[in-house]
Every structure is written in C-alpha cells, then in structure tokens.
Protein backbone atom coordinates (compact mmCIF):
# COMPACT_ATOMS: atom_id res chain seq x y z
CA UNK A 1 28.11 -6.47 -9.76
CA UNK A 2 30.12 -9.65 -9.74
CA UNK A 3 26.58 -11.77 -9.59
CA UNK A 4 24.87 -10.35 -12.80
CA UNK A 5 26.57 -12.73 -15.17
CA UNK A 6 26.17 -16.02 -13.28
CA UNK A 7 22.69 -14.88 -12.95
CA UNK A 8 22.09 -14.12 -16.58
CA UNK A 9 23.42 -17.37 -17.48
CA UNK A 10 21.52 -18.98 -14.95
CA UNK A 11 18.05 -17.28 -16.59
CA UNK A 12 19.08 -18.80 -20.12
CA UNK A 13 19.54 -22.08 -18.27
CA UNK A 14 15.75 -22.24 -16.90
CA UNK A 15 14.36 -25.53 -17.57
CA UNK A 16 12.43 -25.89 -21.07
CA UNK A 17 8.83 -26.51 -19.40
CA UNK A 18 8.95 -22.89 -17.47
CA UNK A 19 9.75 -21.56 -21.07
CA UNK A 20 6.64 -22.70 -22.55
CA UNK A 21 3.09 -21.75 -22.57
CA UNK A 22 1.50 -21.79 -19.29
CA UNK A 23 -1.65 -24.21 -19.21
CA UNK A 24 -4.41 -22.24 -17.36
CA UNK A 25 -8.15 -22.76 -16.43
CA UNK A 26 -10.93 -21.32 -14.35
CA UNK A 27 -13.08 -23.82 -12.20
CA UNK A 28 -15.98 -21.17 -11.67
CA UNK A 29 -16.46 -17.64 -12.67
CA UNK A 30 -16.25 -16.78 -8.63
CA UNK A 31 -12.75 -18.99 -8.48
CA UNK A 32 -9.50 -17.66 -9.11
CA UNK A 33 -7.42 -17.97 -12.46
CA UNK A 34 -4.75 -21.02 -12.25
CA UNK A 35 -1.55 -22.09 -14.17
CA UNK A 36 -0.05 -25.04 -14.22
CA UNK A 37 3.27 -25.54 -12.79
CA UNK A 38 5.74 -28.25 -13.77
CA UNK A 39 7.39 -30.18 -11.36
CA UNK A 40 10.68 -29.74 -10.76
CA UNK A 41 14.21 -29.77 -8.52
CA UNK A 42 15.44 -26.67 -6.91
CA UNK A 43 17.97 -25.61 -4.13
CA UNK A 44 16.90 -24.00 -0.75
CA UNK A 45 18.49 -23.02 2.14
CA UNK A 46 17.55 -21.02 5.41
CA UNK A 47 19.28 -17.63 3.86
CA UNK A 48 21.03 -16.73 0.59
CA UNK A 49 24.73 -17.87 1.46
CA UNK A 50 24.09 -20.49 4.17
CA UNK A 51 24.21 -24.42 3.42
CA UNK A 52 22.48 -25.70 0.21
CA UNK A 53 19.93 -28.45 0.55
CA UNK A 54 18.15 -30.51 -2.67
CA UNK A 55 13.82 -30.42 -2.98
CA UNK A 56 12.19 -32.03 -5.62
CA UNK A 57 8.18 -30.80 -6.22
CA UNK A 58 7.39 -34.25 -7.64
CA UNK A 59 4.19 -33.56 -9.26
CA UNK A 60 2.97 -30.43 -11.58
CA UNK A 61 0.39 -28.94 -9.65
CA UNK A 62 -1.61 -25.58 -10.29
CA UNK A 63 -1.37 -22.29 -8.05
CA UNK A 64 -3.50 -18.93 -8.85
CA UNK A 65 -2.33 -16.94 -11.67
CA UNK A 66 -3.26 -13.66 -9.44
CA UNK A 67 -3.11 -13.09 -5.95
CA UNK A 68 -6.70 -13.64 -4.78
CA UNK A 69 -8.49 -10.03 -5.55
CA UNK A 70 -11.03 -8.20 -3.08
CA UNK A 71 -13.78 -9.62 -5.19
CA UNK A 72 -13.23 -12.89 -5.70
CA UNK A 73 -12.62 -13.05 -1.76
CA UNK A 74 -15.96 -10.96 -0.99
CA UNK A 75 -17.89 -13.91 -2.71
CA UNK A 76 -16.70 -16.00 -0.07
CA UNK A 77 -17.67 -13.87 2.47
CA UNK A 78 -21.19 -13.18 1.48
CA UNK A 79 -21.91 -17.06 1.02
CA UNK A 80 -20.50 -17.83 4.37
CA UNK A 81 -21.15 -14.27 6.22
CA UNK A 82 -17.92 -14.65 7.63
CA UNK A 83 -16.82 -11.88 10.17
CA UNK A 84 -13.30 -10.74 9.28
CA UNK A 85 -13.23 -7.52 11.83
CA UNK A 86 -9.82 -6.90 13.22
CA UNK A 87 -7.39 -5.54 10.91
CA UNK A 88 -4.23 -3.57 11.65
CA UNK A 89 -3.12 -0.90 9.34
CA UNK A 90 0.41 0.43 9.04
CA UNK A 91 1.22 3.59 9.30
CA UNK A 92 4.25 5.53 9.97
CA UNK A 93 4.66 4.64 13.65
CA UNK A 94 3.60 1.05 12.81
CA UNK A 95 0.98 -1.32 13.14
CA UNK A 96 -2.33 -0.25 14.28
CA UNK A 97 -5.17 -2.20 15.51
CA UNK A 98 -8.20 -1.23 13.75
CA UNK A 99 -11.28 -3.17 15.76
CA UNK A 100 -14.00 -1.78 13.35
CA UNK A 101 -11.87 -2.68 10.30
CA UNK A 102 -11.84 -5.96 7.95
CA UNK A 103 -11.16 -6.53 4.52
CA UNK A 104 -13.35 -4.32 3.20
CA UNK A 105 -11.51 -1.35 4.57
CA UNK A 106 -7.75 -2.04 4.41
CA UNK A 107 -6.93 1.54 4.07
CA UNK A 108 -7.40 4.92 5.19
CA UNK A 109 -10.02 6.30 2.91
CA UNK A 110 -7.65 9.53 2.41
CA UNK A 111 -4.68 6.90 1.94
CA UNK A 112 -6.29 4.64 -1.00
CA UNK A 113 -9.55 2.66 -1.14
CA UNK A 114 -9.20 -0.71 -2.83
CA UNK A 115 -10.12 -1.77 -6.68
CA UNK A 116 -11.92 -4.58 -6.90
CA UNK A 117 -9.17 -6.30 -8.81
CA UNK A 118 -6.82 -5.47 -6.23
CA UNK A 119 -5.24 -8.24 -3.74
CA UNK A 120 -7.71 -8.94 -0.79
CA UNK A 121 -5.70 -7.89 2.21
CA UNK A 122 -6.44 -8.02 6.55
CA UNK A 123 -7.11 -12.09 5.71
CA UNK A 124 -5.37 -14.29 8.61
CA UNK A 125 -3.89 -17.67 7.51
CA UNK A 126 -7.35 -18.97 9.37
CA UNK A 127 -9.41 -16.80 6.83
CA UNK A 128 -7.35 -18.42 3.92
CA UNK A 129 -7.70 -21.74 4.86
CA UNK A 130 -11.42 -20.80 5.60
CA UNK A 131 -11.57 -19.70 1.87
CA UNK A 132 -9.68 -22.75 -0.01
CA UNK A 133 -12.05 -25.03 2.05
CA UNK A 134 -14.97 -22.68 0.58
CA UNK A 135 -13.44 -23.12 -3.01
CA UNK A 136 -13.07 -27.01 -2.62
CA UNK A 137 -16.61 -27.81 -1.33
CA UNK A 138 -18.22 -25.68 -4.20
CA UNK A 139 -16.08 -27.06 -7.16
CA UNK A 140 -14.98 -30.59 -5.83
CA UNK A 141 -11.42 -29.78 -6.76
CA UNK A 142 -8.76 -30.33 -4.14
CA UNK A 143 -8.04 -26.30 -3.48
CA UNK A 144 -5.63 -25.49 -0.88
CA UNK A 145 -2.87 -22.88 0.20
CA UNK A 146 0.79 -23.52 -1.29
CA UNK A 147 3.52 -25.17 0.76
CA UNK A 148 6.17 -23.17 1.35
CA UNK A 149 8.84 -25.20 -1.09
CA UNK A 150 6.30 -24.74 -4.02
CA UNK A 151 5.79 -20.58 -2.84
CA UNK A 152 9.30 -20.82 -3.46
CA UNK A 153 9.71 -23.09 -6.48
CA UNK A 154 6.61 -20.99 -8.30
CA UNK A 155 8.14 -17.69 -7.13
CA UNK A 156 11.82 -18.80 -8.42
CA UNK A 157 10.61 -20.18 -11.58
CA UNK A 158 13.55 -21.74 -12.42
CA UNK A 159 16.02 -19.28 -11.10
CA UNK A 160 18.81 -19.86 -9.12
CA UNK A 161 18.92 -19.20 -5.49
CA UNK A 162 19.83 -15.95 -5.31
CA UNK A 163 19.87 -12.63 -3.69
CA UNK A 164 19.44 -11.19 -7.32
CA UNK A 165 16.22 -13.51 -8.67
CA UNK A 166 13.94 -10.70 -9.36
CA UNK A 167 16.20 -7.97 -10.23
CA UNK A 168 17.94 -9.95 -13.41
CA UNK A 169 16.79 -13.20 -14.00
CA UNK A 170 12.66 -12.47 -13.51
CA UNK A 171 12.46 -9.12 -15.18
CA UNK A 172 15.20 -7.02 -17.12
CA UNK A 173 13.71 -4.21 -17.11
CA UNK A 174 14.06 -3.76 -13.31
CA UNK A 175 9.81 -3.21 -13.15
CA UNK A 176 9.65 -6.26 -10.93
CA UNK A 177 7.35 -5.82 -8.14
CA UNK A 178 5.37 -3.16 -6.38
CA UNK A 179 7.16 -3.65 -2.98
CA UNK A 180 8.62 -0.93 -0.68
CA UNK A 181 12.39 -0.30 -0.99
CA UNK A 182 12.85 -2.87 -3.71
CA UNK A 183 16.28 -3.34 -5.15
CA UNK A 184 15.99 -1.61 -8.31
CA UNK A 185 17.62 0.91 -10.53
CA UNK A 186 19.67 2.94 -7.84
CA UNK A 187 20.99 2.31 -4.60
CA UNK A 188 18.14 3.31 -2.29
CA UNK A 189 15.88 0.63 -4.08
CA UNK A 190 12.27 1.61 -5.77
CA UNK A 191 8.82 1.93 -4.32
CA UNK A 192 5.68 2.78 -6.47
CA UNK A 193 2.82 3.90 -3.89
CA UNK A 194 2.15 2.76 -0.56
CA UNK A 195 -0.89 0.62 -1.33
CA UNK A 196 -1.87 -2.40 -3.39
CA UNK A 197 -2.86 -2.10 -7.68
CA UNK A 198 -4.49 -4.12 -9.20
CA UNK A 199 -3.42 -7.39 -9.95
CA UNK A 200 -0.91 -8.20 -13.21
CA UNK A 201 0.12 -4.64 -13.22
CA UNK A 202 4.17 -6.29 -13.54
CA UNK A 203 5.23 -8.39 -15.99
CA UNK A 204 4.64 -12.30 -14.94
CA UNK A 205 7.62 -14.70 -14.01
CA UNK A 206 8.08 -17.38 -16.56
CA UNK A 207 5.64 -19.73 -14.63
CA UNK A 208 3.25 -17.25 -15.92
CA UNK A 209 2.55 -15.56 -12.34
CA UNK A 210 2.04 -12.57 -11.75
CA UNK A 211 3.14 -10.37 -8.36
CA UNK A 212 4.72 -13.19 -6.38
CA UNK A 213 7.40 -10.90 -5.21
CA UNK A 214 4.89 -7.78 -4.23
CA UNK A 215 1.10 -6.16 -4.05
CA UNK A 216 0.63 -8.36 -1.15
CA UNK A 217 2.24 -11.05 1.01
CA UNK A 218 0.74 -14.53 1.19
CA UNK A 219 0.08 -16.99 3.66
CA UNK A 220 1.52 -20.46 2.92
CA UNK A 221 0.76 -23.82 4.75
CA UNK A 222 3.56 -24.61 6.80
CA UNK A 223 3.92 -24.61 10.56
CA UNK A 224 7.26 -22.45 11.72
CA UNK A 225 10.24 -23.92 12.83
CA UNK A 226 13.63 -22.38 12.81
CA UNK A 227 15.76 -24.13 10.51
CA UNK A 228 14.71 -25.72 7.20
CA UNK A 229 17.23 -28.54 7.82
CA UNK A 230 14.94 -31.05 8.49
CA UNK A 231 11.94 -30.15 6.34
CA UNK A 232 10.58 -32.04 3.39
CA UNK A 233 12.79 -32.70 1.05
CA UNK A 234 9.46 -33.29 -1.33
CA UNK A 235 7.65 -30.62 -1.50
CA UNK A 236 5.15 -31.00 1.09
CA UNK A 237 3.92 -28.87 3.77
CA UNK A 238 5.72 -29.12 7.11
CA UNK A 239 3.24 -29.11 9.67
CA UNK A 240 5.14 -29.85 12.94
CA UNK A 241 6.52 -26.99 14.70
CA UNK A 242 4.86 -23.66 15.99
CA UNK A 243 1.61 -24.21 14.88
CA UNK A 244 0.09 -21.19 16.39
CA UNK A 245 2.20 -19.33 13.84
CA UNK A 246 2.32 -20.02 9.97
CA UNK A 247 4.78 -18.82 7.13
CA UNK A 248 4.17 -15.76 5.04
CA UNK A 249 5.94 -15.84 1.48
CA UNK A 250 6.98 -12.48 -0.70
CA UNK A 251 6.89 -8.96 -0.92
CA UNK A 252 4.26 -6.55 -0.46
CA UNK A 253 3.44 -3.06 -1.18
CA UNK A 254 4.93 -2.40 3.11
CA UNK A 255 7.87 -4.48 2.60
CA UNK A 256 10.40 -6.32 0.45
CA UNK A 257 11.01 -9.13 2.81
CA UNK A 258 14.83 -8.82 2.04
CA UNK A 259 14.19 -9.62 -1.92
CA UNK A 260 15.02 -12.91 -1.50
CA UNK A 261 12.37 -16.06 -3.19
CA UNK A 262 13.48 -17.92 0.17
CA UNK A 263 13.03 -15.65 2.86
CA UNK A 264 10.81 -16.80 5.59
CA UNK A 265 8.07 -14.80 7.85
CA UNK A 266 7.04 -16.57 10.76
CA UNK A 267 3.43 -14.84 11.69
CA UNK A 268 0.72 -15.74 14.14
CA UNK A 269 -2.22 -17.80 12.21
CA UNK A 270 -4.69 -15.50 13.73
CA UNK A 271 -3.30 -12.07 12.57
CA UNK A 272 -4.72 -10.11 10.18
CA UNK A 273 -2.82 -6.86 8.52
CA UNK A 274 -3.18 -4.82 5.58
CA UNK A 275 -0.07 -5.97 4.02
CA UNK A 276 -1.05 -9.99 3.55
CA UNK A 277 -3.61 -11.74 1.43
CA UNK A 278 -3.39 -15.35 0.19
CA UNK A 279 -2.84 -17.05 -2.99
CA UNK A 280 -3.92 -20.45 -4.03
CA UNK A 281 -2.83 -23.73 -5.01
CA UNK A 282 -4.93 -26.32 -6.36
CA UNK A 283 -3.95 -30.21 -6.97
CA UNK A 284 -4.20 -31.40 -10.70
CA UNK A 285 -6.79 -34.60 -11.51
C-alpha cells in the first residue's frame, strides 16, 4: 500500500490545463469526436522501475474522445469497399483464425454481437492507417494514428509513472476500465464481461478520454524496437526499427496489458484480432 499516498499527491499535482475543460469538436458527422490535449513534459521508461528518461509533447494536439466505434469505422468501409476478412477470435484455448470473419463479426454470435457504439475491433494497424488517410482526404485535416509518447502522455493525463495510474490517480472509485483481470478492489483484479460496451461506459481521465486503459487496444504509429532509450525525446513517432511490426497501446476487454500507461505490445502490422481497434489523433490548425 506504500504507493497510494505518493500517488494521491501526485493526482492533486496534475498540471492546471488537464484540470480544465476539455476543448472538443467534430469535423464531420461520419468523423470521430476529438479533445484537445495540452502539451506537456512527462517521464517514460521501458517498464515501471527501470531508468527514467524526460519527453516533452511540444505542441497541443487533438486525439478521439472515443475509441473509433463499429459505425463510424463501417462508413469507411462502405466508401472504400475495403475487404477486412481475416480476423482471429480468442477463445479459451487462444487465438483462432477466423478466414470468413472481419469486423463486422468480431464475436461469436452466442458470445456477444457488437453495438454500434461499440469499439470497431479485427482492424490491423494497415486498416487504421487505411482509415486516418480516409478521414484526412474527406475533411482536409491532418488525421493520423497517435505516437506512442502521446498514447502515453493522453492515457497518463498528468499522472505519474506508475504501476498504480488507473487504480488511484485516474478513477477513485476503482471503475476504471473494462479490461480482463484489472487491478481493482480485491486481489484477483476485476473483469466485467468478456466483450467490448459501448464506448464512455467509465468515467473519462482528466484529458477528457474515455477507455484508454480498456474496451479495446489501439494501434499507435511507431515501428518496434526494444528499448525506448534512444527514441524521441519529442514526441514524435519512431519509425526506424521492425517495421513489419507496430506498437499496440492499453487494455482491452482480453487483457490488461500489465496496467501500466507505458507498457508496450509489439504486434505484426498486418494482424487483425478481436481484441484491437484504433483511436485517432488529429494535428491542430
């Protein structure tokens, strides 16, 4: 229990512009919800204990307010007829590859079929990047996926890095995050159902974002390498490395991703599962 108090002080702490009202706007009625983020310094580091490192996000920029739901993806799909097939479904004995299966059908029908408000999932970092491009050319705004230092500075919202970001200083109430065996209010962690809801169910962090820690995981820009130590130190996307295999940020309704706003999931770029959907970041004018 010895990190509860450091934390708390820590959340009281949190810089005066995460504190205020989130700015939002809507570029279309097909695009996602965004909030404006400030800019901002934070601490990193490849795992919660190892060597601290200094990254400064030098410029407020916007990122979706949501995780990007099955509808708002679908509109994308039926302007560019974009085949998706592919998916793999956990189950209890693991992945699955599901030929017949895209987005549409992330589930077993007995298991859950998705709201339309719910998180698209079975989207490969190729369909996100697909989608922001789709977003950009129809509004002329500069849409794109998050690096992986502003995942983590949006997810973190000001809080410290720690192992304990989401269980004190993002929510008291311990109703965080619909993620499997989340740290929560015993010992064996919490879990709500094992599928998505729809999005904003949990209360947003004080960036005004909502399920960055659950529902689903999200595909980020950067290229995987194993060691932050010699990434951007400004915020931008690191795109030498393992291309062939991108980052995936947060929890999702599978997995908690060890509850930690800077743990890293290196993932092939062409993979699509029913645990990972995208969210988006946009740059302000």
């Amino acid at each position: 229990m010895k990190w509860i108090l450091p934390t708390l002080i820590a959340a009281l702490l949190w810089p005066a512009a995460a504190l205020a009202q989130a700015k939002e706007f809507q570029d279309c009625p097909e695009c996602p919800k965004m909030v404006e983020v400030p800019a901002g310094k934070m601490m990193r580091s490849d795992k919660f204990g190892a060597p601290e490192f200094e990254v400064t996000v030098a410029k407020p920029f916007a990122v979706g307010k949501f995780e990007v739901t099955w509808t708002e993806f679908d509109m994308f799909v039926d302007a560019t007829k974009r085949d998706g097939k592919g998916c793999n479904w956990f189950s209890l004995v693991g992945a699955r590859p599901q030929a017949d299966k895209d987005w549409n059908t992330a589930f077993e029908e007995a298991v859950h079929i998705q709201d339309e408000t719910e998180p698209v999932l079975c989207v490969s970092w190729d369909d996100a990047k697909a989608y922001v491009a789709w977003l950009a050319e129809k509004t002329g705004k500069k849409y794109r996926l998050l690096t992986e230092a502003e995942w983590e500075w949006a997810a973190r919202s000001g809080s410290p890095n720690n192992s304990a970001w989401w269980t004190t200083a993002n929510t008291p109430q311990f109703e965080m995050a619909n993620c499997a065996d989340c740290p929560g209010i015993d010992t064996m962690g919490r879990e709500d159902w094992l599928f998505t809801f729809p999005v904003g169910k949990y209360e947003p962090n004080k960036f005004g974002l909502y399920d960055m820690p659950g529902n689903a995981a999200e595909w980020v820009e950067d290229c995987v390498n194993p060691s932050l130590a010699n990434a951007p130190k400004d915020g931008t996307a690191w795109t030498q490395g393992n291309c062939n295999q991108r980052i995936v940020r947060g929890g999702s309704w599978h997995h908690e991703r060890a509850f930690l706003a800077g743990f890293r999931q290196p993932t092939p770029a062409t993979l699509r599962i029913n645990d990972i959907g995208l969210r988006v970041a946009r740059d302000l004018d």
